[in-house]
PDB file of N, CA and C in Angstrom:
ATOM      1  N   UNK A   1    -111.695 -99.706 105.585  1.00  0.00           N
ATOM      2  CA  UNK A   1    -112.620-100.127 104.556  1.00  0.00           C
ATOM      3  C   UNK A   1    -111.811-100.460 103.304  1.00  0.00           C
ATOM      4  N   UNK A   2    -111.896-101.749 102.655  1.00  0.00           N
ATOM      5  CA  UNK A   2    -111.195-102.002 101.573  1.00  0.00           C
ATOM      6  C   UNK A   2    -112.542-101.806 100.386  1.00  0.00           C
ATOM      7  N   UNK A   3    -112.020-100.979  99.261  1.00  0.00           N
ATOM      8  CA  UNK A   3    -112.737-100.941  98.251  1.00  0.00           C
ATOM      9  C   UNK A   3    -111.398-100.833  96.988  1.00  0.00           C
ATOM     10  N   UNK A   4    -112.468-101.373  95.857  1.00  0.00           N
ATOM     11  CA  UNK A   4    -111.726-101.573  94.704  1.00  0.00           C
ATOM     12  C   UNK A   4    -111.853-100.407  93.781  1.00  0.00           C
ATOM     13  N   UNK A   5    -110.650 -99.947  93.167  1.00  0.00           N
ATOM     14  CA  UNK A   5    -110.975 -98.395  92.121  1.00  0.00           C
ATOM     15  C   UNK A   5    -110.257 -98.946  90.870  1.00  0.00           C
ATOM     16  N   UNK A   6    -110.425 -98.073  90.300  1.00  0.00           N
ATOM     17  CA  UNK A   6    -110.018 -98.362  88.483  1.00  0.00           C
ATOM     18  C   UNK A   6    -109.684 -96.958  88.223  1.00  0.00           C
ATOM     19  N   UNK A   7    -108.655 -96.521  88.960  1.00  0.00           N
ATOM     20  CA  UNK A   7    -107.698 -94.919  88.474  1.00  0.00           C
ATOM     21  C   UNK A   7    -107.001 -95.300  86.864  1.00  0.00           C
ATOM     22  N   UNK A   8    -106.673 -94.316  86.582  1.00  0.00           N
ATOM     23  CA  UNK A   8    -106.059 -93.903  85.719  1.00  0.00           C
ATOM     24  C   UNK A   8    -104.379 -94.157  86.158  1.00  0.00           C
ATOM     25  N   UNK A   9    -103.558 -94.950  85.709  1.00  0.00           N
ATOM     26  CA  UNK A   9    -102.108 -95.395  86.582  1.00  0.00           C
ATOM     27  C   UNK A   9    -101.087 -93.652  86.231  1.00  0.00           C
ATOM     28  N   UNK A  10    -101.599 -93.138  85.054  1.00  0.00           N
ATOM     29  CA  UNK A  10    -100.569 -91.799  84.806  1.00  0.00           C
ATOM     30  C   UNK A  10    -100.858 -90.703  86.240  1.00  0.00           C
ATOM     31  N   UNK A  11    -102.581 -90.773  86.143  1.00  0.00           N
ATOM     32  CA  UNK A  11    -103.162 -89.703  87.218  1.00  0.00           C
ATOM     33  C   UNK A  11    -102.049 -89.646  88.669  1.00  0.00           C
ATOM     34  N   UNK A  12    -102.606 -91.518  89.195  1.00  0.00           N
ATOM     35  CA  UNK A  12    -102.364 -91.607  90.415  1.00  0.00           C
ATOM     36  C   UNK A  12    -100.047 -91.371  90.215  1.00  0.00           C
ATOM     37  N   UNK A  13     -99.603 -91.774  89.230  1.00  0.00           N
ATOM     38  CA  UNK A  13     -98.354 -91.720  89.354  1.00  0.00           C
ATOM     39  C   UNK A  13     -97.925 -89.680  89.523  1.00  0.00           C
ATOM     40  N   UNK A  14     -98.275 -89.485  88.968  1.00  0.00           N
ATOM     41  CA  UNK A  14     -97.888 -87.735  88.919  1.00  0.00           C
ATOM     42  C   UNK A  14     -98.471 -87.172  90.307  1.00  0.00           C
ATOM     43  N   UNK A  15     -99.545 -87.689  90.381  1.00  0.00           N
ATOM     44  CA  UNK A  15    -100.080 -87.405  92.179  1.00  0.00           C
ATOM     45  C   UNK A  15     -99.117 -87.692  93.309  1.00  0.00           C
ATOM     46  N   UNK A  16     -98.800 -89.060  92.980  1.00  0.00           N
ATOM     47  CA  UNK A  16     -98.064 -89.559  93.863  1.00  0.00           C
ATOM     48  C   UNK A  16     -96.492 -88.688  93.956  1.00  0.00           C
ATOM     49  N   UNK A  17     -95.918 -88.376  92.789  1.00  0.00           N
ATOM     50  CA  UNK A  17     -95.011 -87.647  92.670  1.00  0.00           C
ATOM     51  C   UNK A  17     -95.107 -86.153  93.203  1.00  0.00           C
ATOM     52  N   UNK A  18     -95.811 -85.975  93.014  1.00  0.00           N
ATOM     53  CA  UNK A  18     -96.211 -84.197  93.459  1.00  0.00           C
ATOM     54  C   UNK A  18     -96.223 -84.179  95.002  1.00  0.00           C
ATOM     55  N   UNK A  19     -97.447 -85.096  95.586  1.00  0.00           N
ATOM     56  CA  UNK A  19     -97.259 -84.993  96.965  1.00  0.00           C
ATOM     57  C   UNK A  19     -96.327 -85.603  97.498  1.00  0.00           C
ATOM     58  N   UNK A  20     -95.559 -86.436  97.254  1.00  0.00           N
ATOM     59  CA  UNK A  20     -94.181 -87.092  98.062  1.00  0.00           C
ATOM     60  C   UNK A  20     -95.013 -88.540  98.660  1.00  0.00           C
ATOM     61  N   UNK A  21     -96.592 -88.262  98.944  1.00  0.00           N
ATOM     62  CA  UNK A  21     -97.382 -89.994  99.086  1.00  0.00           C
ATOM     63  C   UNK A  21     -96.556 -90.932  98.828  1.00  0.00           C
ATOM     64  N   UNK A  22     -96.152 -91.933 100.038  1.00  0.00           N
ATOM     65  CA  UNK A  22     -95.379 -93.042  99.524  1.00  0.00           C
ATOM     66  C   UNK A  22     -96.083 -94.089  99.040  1.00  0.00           C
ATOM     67  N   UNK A  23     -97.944 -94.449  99.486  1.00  0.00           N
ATOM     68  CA  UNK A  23     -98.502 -95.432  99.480  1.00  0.00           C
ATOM     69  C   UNK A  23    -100.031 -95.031  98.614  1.00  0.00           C
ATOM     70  N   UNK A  24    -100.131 -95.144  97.698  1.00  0.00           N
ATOM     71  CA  UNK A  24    -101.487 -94.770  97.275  1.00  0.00           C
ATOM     72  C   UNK A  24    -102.933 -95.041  97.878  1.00  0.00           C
ATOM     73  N   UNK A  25    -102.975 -95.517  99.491  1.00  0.00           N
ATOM     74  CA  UNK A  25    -103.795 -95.110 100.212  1.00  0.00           C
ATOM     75  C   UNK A  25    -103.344 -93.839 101.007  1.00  0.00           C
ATOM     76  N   UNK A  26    -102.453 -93.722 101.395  1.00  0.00           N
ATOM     77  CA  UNK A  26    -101.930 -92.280 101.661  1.00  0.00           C
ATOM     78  C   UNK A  26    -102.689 -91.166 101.021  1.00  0.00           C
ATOM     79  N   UNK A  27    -102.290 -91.627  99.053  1.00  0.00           N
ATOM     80  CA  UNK A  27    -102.692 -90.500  98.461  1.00  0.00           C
ATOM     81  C   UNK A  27    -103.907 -90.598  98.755  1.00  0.00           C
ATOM     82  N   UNK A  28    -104.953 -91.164  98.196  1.00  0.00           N
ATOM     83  CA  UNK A  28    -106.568 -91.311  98.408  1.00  0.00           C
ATOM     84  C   UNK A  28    -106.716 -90.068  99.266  1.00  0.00           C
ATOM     85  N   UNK A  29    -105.940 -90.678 101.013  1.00  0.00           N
ATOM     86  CA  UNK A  29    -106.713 -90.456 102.347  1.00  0.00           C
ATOM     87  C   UNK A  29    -106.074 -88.586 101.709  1.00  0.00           C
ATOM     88  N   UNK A  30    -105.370 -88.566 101.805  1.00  0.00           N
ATOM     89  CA  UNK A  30    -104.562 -86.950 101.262  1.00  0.00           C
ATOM     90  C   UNK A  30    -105.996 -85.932 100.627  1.00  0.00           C
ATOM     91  N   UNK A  31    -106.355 -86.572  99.261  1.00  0.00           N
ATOM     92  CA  UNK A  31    -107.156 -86.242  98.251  1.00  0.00           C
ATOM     93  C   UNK A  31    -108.424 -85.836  99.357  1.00  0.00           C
ATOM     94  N   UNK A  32    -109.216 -87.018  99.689  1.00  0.00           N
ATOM     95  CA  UNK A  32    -110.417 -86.796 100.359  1.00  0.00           C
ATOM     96  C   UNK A  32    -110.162 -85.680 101.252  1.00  0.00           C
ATOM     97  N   UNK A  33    -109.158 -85.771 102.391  1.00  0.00           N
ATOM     98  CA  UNK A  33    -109.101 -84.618 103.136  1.00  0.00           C
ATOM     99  C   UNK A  33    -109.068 -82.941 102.311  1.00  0.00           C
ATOM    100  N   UNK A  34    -108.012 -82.890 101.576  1.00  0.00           N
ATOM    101  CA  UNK A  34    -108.501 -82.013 100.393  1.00  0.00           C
ATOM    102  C   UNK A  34    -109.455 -81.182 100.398  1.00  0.00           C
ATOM    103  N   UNK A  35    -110.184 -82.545  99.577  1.00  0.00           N
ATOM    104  CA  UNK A  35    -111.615 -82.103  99.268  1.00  0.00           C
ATOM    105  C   UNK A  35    -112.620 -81.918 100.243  1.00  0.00           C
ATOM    106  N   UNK A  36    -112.911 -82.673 101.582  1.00  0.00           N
ATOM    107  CA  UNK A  36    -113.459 -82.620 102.308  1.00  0.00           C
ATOM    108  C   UNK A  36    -113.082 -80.520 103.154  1.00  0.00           C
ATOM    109  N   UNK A  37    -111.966 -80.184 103.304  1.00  0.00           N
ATOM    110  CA  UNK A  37    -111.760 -78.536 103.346  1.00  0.00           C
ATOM    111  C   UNK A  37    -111.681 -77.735 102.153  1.00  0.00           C
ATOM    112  N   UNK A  38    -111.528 -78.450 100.634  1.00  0.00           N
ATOM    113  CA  UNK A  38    -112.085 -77.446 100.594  1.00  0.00           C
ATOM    114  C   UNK A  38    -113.157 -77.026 100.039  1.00  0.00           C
ATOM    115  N   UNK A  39    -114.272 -78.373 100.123  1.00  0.00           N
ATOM    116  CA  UNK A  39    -115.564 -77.885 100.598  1.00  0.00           C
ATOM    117  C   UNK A  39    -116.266 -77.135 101.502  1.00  0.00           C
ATOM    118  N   UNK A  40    -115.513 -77.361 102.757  1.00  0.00           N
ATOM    119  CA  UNK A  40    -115.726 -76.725 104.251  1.00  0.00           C
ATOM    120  C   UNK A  40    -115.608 -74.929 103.887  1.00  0.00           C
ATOM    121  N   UNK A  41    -114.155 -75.008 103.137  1.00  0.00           N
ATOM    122  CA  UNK A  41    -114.095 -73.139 103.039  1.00  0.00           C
ATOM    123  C   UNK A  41    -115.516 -72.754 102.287  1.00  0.00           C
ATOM    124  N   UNK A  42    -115.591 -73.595 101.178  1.00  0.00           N
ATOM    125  CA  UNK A  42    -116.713 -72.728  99.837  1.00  0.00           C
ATOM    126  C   UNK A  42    -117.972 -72.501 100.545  1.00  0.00           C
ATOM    127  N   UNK A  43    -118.670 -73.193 101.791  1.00  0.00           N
ATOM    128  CA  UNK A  43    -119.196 -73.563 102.763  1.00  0.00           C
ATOM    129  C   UNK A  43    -118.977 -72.016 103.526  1.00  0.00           C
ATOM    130  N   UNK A  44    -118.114 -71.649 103.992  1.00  0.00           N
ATOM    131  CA  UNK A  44    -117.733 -70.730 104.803  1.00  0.00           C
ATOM    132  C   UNK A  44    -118.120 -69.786 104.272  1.00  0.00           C
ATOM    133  N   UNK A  45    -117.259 -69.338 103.084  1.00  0.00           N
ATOM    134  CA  UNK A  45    -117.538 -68.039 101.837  1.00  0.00           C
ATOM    135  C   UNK A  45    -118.966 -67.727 102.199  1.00  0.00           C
ATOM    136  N   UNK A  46    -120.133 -68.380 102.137  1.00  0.00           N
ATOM    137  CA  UNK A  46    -121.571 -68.500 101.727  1.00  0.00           C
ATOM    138  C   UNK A  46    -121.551 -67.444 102.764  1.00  0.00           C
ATOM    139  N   UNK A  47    -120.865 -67.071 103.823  1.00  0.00           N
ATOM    140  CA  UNK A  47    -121.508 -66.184 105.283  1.00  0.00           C
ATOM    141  C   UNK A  47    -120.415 -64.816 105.025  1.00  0.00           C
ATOM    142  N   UNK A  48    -119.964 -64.908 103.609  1.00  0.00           N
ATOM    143  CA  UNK A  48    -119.127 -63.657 103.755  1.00  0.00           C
ATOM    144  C   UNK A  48    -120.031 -62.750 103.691  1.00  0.00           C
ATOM    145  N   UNK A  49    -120.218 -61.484 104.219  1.00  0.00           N
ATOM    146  CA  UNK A  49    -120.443 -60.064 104.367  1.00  0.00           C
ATOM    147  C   UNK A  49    -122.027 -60.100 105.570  1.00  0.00           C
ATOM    148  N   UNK A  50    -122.160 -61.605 105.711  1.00  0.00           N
ATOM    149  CA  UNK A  50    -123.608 -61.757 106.103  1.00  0.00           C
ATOM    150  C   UNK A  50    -122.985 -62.139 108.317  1.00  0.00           C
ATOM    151  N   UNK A  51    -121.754 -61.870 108.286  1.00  0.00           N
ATOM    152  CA  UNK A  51    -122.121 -61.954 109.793  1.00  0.00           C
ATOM    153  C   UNK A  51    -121.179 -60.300 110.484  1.00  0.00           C
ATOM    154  N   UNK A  52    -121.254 -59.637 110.771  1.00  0.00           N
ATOM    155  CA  UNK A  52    -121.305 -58.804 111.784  1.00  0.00           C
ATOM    156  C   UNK A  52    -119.743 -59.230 112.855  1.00  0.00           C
ATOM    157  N   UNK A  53    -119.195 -58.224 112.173  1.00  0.00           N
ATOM    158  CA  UNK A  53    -117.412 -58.691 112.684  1.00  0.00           C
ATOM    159  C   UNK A  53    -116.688 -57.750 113.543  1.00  0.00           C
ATOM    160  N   UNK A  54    -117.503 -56.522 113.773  1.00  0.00           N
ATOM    161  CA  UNK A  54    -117.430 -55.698 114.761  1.00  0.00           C
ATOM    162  C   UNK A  54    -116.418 -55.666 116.108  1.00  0.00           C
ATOM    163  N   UNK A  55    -115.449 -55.854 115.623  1.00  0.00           N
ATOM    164  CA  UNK A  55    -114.545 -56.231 116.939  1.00  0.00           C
ATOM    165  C   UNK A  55    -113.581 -54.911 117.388  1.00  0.00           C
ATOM    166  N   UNK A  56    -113.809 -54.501 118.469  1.00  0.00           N
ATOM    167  CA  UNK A  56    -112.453 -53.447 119.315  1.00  0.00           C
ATOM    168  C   UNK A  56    -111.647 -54.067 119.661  1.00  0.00           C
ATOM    169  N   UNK A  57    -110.656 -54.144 119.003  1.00  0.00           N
ATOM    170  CA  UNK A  57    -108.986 -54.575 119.206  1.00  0.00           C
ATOM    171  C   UNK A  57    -108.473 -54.333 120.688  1.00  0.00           C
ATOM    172  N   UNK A  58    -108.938 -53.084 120.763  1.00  0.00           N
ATOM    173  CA  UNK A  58    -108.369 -52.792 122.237  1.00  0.00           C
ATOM    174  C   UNK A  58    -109.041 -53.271 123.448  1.00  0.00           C
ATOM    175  N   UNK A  59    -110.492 -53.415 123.260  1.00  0.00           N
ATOM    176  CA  UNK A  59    -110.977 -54.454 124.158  1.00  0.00           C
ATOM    177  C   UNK A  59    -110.629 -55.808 124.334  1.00  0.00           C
ATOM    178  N   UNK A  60    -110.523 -56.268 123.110  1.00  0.00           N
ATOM    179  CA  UNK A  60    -110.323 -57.473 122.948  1.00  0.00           C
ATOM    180  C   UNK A  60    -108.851 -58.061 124.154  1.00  0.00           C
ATOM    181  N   UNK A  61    -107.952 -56.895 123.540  1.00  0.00           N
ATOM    182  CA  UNK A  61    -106.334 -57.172 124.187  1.00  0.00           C
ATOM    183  C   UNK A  61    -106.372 -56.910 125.748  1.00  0.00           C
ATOM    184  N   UNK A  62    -107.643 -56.100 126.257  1.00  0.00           N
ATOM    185  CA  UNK A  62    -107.777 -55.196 127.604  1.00  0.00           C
ATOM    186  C   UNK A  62    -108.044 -56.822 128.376  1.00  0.00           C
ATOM    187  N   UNK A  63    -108.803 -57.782 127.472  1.00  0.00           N
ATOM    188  CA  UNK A  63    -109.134 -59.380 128.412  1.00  0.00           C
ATOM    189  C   UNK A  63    -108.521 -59.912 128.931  1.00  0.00           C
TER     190      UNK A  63
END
């Protein structure tokens, strides 16, 4: 998909520097993935203390 952006040239240059990105679709695709986990974790968090983790180690290893 080609789309047109209007970054900030300092943003995307220090980005680009930080991650080693050689191609600033690189960076983009980099960024979205990112964000796309770590939405997924904050997502996750929401089920902390609410699922039942009950596990015997020694059963588990007895499989």
């Amino acid at each position: 998909m080609r789309t047109t952006l209007d970054l900030p040239e300092e943003l995307v240059n220090e980005a680009m520097e930080i991650t080693k990105c050689k191609t600033k679709t690189e960076l983009i695709k980099m960024a979205l993935q990112n964000i796309i986990v770590k939405e997924k974790i904050k997502g996750l968090k929401n089920y902390y203390g609410k699922v039942s983790l009950e596990i015997d180690l020694d059963q588990v290893r007895e499989r």
